[in-house]
N, C-alpha and C. Protein backbone atom coordinates (compact mmCIF):
# COMPACT_ATOMS: atom_id res chain seq x y z
N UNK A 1 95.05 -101.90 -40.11
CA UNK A 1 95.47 -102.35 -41.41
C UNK A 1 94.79 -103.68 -41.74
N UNK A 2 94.66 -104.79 -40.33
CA UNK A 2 94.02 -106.17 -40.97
C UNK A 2 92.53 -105.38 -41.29
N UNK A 3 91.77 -104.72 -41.17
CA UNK A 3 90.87 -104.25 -41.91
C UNK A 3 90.55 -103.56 -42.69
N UNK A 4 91.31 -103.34 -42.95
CA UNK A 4 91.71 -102.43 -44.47
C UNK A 4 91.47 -103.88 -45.53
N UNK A 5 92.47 -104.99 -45.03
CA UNK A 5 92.64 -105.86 -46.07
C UNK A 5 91.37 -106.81 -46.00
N UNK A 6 91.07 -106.81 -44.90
CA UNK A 6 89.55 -108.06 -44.92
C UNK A 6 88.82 -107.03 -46.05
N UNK A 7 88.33 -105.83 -45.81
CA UNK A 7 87.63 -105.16 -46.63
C UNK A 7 87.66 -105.08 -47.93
N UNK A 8 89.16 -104.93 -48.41
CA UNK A 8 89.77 -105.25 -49.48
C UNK A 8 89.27 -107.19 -50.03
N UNK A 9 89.14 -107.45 -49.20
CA UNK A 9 89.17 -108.67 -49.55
C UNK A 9 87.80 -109.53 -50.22
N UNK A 10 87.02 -109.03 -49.33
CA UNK A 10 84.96 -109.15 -49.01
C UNK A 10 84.84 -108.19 -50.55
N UNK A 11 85.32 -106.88 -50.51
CA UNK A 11 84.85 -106.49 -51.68
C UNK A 11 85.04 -107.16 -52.86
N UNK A 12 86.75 -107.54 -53.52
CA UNK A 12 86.90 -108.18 -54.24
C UNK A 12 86.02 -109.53 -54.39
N UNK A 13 85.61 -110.13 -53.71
CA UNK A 13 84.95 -111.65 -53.50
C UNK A 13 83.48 -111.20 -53.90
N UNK A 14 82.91 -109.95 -53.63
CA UNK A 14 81.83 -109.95 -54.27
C UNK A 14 81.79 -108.91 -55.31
N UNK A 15 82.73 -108.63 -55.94
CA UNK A 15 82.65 -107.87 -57.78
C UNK A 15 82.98 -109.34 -58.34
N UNK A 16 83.86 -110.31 -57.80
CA UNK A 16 83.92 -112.01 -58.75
C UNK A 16 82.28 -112.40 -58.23
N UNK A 17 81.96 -112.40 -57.86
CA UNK A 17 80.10 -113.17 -57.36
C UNK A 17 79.44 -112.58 -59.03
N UNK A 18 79.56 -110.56 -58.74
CA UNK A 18 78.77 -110.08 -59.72
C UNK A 18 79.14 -110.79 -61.11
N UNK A 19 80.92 -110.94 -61.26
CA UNK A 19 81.26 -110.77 -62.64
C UNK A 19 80.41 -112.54 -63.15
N UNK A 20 80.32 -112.86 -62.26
CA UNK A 20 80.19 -114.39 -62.74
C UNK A 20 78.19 -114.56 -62.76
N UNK A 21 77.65 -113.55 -62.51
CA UNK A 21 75.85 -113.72 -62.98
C UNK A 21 76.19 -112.97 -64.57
N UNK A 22 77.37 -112.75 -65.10
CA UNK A 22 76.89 -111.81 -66.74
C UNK A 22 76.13 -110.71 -66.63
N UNK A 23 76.89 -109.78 -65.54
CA UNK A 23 76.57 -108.36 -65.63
C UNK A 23 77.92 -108.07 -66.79
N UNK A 24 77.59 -107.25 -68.20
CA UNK A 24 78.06 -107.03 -69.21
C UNK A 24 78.01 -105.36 -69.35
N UNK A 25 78.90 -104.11 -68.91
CA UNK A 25 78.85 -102.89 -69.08
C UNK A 25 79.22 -102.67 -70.30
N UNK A 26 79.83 -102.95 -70.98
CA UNK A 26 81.14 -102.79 -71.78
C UNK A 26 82.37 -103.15 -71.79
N UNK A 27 83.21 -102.04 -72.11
CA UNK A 27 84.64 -102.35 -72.13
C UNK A 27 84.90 -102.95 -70.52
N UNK A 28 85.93 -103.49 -70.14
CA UNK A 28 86.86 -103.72 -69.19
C UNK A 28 87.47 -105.08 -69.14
N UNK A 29 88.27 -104.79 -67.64
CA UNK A 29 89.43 -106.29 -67.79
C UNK A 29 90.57 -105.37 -68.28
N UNK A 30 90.83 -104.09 -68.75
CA UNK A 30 92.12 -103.46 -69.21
C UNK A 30 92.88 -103.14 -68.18
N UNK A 31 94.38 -103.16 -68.74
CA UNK A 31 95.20 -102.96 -67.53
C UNK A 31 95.80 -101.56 -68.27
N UNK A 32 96.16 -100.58 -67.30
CA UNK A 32 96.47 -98.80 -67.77
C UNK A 32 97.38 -98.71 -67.12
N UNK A 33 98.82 -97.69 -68.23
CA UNK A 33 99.77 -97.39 -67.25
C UNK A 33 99.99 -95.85 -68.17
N UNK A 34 100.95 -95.24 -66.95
CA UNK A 34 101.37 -93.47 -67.16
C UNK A 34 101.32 -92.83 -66.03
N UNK A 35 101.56 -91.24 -66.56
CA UNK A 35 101.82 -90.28 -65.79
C UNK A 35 100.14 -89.66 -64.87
N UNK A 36 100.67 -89.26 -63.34
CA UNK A 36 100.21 -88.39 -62.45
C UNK A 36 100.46 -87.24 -62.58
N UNK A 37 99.75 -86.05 -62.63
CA UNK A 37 100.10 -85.03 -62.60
C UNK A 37 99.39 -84.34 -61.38
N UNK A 38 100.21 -83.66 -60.54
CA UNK A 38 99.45 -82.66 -59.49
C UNK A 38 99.89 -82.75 -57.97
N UNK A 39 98.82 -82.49 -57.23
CA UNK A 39 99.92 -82.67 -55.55
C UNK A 39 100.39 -83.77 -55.38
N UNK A 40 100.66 -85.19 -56.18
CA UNK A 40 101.54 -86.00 -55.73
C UNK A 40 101.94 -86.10 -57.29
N UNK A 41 102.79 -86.48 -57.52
CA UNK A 41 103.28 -85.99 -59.26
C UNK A 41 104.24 -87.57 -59.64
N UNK A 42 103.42 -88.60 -60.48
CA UNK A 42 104.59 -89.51 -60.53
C UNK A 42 103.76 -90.60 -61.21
N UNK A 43 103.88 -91.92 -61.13
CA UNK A 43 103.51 -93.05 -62.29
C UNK A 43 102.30 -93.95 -61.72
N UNK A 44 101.24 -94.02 -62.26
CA UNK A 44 100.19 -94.46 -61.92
C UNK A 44 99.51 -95.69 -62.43
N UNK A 45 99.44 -97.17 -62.12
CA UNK A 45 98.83 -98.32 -62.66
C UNK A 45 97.62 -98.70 -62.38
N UNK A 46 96.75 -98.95 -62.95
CA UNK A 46 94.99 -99.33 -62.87
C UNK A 46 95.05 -100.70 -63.75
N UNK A 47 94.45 -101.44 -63.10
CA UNK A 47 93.67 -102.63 -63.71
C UNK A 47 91.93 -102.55 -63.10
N UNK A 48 90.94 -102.92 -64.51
CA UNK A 48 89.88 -102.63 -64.53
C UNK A 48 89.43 -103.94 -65.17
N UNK A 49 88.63 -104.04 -63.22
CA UNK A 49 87.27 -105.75 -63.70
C UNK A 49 86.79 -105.86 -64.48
N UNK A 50 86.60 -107.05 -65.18
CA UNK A 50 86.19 -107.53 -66.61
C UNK A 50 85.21 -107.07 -66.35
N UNK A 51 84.35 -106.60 -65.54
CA UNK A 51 82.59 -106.67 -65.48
C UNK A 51 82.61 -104.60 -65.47
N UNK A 52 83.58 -104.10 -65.04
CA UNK A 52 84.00 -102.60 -65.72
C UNK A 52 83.11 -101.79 -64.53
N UNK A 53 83.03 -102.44 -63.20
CA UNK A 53 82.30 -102.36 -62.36
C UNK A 53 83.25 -101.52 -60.92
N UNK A 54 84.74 -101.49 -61.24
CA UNK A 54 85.76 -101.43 -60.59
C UNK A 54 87.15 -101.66 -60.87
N UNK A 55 87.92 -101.24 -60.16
CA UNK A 55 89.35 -101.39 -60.98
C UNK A 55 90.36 -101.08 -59.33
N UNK A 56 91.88 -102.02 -60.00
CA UNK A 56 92.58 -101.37 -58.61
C UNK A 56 93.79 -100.53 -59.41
N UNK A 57 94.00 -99.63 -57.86
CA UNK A 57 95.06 -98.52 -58.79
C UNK A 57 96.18 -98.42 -58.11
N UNK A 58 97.58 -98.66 -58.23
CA UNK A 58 98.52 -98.24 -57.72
C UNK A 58 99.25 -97.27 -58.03
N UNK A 59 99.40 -96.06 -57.06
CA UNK A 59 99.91 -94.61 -57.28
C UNK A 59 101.30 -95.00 -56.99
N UNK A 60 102.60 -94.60 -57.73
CA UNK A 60 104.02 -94.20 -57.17
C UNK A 60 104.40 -92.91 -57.04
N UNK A 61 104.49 -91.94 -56.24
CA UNK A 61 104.53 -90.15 -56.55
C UNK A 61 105.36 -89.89 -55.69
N UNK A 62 105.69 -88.64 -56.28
CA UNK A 62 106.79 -87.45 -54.45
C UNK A 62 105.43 -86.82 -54.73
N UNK A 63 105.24 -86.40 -53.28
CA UNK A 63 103.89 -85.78 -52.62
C UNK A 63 104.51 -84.00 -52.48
N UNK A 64 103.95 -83.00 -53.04
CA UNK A 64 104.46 -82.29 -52.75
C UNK A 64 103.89 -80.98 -52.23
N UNK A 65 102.65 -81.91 -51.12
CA UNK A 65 102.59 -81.40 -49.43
C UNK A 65 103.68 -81.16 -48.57
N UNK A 66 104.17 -79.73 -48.10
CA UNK A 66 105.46 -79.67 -47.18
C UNK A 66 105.55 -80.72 -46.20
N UNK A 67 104.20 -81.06 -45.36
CA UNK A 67 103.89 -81.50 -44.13
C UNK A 67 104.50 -83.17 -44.57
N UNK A 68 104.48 -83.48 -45.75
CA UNK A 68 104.45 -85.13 -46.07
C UNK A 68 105.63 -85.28 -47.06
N UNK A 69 106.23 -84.46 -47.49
CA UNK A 69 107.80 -84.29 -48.33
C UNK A 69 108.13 -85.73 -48.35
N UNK A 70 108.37 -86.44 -49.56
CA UNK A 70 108.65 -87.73 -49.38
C UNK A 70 108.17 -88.47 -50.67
N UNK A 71 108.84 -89.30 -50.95
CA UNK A 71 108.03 -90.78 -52.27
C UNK A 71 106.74 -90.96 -51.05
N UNK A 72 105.77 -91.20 -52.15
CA UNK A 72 104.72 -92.50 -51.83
C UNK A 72 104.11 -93.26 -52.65
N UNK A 73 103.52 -93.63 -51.96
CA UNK A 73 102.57 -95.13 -52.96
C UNK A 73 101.67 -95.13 -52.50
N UNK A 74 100.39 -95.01 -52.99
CA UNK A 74 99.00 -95.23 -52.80
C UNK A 74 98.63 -96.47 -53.22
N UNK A 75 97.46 -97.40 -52.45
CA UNK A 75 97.30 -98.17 -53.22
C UNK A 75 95.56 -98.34 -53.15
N UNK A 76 94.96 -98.47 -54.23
CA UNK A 76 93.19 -98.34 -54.13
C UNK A 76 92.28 -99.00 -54.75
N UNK A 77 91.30 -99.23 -53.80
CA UNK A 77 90.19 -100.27 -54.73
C UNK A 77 89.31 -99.15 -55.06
N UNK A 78 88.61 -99.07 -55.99
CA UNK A 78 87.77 -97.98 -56.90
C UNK A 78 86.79 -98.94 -57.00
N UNK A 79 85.26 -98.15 -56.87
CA UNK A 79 84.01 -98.11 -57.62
C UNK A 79 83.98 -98.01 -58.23
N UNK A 80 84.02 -98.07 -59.73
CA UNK A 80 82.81 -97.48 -61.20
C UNK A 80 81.68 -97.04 -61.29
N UNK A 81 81.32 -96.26 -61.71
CA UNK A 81 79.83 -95.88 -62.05
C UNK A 81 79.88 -95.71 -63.40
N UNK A 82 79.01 -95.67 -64.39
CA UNK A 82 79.62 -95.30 -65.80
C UNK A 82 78.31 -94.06 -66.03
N UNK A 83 78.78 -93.55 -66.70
CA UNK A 83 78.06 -92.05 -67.09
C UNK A 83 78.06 -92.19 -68.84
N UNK A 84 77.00 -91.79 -68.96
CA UNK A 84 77.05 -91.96 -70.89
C UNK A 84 76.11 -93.54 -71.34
N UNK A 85 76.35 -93.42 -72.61
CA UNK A 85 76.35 -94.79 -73.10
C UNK A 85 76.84 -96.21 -73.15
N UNK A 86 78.31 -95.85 -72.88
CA UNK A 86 79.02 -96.93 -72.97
C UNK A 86 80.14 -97.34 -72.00
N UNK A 87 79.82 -96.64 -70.94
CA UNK A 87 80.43 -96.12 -70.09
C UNK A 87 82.09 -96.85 -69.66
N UNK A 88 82.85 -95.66 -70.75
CA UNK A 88 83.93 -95.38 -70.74
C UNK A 88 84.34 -94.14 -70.14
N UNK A 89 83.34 -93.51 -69.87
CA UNK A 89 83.18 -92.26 -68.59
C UNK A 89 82.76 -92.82 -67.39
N UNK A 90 83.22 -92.71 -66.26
CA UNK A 90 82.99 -93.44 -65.26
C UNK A 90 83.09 -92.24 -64.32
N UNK A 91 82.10 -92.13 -63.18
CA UNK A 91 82.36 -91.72 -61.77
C UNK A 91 83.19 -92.63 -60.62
N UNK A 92 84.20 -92.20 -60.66
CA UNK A 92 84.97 -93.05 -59.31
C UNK A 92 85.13 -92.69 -57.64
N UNK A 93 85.07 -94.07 -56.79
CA UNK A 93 85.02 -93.34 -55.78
C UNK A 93 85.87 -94.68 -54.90
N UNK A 94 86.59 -94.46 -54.14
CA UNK A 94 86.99 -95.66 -53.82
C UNK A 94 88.38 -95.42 -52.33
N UNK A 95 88.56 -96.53 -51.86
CA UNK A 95 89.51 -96.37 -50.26
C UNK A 95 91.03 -97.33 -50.49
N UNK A 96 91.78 -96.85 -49.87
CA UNK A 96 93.29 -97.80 -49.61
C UNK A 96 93.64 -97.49 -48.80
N UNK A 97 95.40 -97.76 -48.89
CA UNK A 97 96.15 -96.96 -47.82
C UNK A 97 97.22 -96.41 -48.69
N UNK A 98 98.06 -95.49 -47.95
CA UNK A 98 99.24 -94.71 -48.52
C UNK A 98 100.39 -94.91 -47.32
N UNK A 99 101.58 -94.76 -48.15
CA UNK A 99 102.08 -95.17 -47.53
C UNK A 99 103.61 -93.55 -47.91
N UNK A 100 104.54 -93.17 -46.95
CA UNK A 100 105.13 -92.04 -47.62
C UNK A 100 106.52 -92.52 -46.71
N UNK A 101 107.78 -92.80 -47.64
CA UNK A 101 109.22 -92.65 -47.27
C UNK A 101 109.97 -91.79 -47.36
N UNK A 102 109.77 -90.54 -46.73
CA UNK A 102 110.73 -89.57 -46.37
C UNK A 102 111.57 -89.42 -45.30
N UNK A 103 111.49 -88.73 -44.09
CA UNK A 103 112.72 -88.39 -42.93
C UNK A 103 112.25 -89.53 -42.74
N UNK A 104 111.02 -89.93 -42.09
CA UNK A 104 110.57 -91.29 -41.51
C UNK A 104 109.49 -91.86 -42.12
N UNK A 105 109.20 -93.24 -41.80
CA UNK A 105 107.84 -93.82 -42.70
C UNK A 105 106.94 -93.43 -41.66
N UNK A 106 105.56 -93.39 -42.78
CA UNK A 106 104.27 -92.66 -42.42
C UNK A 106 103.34 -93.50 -43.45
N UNK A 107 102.58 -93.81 -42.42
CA UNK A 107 101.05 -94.41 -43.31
C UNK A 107 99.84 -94.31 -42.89
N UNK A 108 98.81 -94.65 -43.68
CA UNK A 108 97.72 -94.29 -43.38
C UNK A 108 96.73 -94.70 -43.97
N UNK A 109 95.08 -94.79 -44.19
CA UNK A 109 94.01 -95.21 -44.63
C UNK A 109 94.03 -93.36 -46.26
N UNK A 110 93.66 -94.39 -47.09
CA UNK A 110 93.25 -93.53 -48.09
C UNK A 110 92.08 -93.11 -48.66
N UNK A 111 91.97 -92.21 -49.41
CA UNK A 111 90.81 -91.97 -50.29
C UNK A 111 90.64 -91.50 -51.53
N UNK A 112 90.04 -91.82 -52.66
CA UNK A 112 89.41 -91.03 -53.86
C UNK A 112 88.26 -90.84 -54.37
N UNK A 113 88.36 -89.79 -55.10
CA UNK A 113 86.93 -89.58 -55.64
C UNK A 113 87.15 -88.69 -57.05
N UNK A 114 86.97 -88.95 -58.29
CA UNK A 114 87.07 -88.43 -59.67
C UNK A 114 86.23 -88.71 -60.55
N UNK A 115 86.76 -88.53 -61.83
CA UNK A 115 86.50 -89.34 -63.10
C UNK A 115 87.32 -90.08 -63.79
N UNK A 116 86.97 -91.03 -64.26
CA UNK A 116 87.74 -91.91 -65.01
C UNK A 116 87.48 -92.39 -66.68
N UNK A 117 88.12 -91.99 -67.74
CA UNK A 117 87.49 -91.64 -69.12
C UNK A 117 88.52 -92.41 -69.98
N UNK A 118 88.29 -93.51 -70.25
CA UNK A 118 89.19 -93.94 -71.46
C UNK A 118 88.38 -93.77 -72.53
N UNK A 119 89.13 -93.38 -73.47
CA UNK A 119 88.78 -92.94 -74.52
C UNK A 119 87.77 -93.81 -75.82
N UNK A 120 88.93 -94.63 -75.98
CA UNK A 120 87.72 -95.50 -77.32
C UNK A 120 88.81 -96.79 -77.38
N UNK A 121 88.18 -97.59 -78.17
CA UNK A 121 89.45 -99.13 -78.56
C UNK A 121 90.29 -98.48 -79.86
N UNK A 122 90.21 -97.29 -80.49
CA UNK A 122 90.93 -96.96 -81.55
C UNK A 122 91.98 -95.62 -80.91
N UNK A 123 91.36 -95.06 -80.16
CA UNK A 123 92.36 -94.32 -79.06
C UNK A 123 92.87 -94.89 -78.05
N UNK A 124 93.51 -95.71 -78.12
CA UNK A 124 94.04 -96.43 -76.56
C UNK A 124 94.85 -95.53 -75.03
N UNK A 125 94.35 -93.92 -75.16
CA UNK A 125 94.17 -93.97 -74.00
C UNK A 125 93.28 -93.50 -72.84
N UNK A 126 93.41 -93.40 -71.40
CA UNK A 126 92.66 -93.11 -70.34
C UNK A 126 93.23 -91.89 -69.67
N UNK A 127 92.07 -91.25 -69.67
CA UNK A 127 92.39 -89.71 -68.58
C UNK A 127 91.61 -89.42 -67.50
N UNK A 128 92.04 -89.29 -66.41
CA UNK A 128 91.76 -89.23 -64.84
C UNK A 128 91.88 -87.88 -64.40
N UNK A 129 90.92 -87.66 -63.66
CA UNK A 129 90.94 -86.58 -63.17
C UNK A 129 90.92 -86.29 -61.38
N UNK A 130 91.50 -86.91 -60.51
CA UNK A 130 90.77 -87.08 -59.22
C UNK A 130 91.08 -86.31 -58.25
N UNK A 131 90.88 -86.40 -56.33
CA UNK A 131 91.24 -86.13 -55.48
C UNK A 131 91.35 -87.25 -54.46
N UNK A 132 92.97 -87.23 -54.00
CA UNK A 132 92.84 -88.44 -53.37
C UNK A 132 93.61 -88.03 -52.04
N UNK A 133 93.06 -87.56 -51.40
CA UNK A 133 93.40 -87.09 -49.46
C UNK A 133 93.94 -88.36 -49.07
N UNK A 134 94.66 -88.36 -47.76
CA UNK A 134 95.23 -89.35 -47.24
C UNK A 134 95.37 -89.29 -45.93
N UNK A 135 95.45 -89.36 -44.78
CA UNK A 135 95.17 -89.60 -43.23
C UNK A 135 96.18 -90.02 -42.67
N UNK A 136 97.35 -89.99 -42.84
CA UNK A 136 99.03 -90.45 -42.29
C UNK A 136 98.24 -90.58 -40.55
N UNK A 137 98.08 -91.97 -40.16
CA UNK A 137 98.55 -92.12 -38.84
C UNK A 137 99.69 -93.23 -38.27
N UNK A 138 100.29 -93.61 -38.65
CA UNK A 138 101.58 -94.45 -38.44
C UNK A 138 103.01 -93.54 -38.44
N UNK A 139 103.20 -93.17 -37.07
CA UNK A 139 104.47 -92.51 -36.90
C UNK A 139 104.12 -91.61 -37.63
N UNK A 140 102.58 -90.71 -37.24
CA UNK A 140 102.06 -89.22 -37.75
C UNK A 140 100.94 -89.10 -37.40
N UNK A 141 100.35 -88.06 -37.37
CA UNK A 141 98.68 -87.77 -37.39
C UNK A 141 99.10 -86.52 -38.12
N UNK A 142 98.56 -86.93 -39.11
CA UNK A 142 98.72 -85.76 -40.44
C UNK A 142 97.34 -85.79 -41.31
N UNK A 143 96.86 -84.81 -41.42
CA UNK A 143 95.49 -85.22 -42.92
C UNK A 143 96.58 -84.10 -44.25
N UNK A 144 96.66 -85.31 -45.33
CA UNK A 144 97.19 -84.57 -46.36
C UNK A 144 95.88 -84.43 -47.72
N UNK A 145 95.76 -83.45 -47.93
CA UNK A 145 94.47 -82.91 -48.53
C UNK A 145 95.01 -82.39 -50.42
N UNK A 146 96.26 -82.53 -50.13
CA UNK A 146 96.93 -81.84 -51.26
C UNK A 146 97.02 -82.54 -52.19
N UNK A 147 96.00 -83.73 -52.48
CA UNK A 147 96.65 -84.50 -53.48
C UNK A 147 95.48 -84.41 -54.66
N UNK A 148 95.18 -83.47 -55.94
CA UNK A 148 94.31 -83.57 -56.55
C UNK A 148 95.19 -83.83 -57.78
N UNK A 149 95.05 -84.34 -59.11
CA UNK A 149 95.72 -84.60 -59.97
C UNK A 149 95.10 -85.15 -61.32
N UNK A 150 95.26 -84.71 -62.04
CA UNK A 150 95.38 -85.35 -63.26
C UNK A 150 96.13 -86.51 -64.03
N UNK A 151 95.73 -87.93 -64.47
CA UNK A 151 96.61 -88.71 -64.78
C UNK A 151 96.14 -88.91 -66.18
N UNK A 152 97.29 -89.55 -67.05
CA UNK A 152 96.84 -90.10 -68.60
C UNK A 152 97.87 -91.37 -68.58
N UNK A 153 96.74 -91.73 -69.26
CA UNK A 153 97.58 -93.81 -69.30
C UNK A 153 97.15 -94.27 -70.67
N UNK A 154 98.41 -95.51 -71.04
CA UNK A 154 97.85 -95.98 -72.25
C UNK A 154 97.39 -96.84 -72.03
N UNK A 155 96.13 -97.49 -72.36
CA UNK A 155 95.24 -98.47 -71.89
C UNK A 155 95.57 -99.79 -72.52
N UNK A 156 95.92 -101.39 -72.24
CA UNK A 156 96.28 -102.23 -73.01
C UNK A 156 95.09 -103.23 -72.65
């Protein structure tokens, strides 16, 4: 886990390096909230670097993998890529951990990989499309694979 967070940490320290030479994509700096839909089903928050280069996301869901029955919380640092012009279409790809409170706690190193599409500044919102597997080894060795989902958020 302390490397989970150094990593977490080194990355953040160098998207502030980038944001501060005036790399300018477009939109970002927005913070997004709403619904998950799919193998973990529940309320999903993103904040996205001013430089639109990355964003972090916190998942709240019931997982509804038999093997992992339970609330969880994901939590993730994301890549950007932007696709298009203005890139409010984004390729995402990015790592955390999860964490699941059911019979017993269970955690683990995370993962995603999707799209990420907010819409326009006159449509304020964002639609996600991803897969985000999870690796329960804390009081488990579980790979939960079941988590693909659809999310929509209103972007502020």
């Amino acid at each position: 886990m302390r490397n989970i967070l150094l990593a977490l940490l080194l990355t953040g320290v160098a998207q502030h390096a980038l944001a501060q030479k005036g790399y300018d994509l477009g939109p970002g700096g927005e913070f997004a909230a709403g619904v998950r839909l799919g193998g973990g089903s529940g309320l999903t928050l993103k904040k996205y670097h001013r430089s639109n280069l990355s964003a972090f996301e916190v998942i709240a869901d019931w997982n509804f993998d038999e093997e992992v029955d339970g609330f969880g919380t994901t939590i993730l640092f994301e890549k950007l890529a932007g696709i298009g012009f203005n890139d409010r279409l984004c390729a995402q790809f990015g790592f955390g951990a999860a964490g699941v409170f059911g019979d017993k706690f269970r955690a683990g190193p995370a993962a995603t990989i999707g799209f990420d599409w907010r819409l326009g500044e006159k449509i304020p919102i964002g639609l996600q499309l991803d897969w985000t597997p999870s690796w329960l080894i804390i009081n488990d060795n579980y790979f939960s694979p079941f988590n693909a989902a659809v999310s929509a958020r209103w972007v502020f």
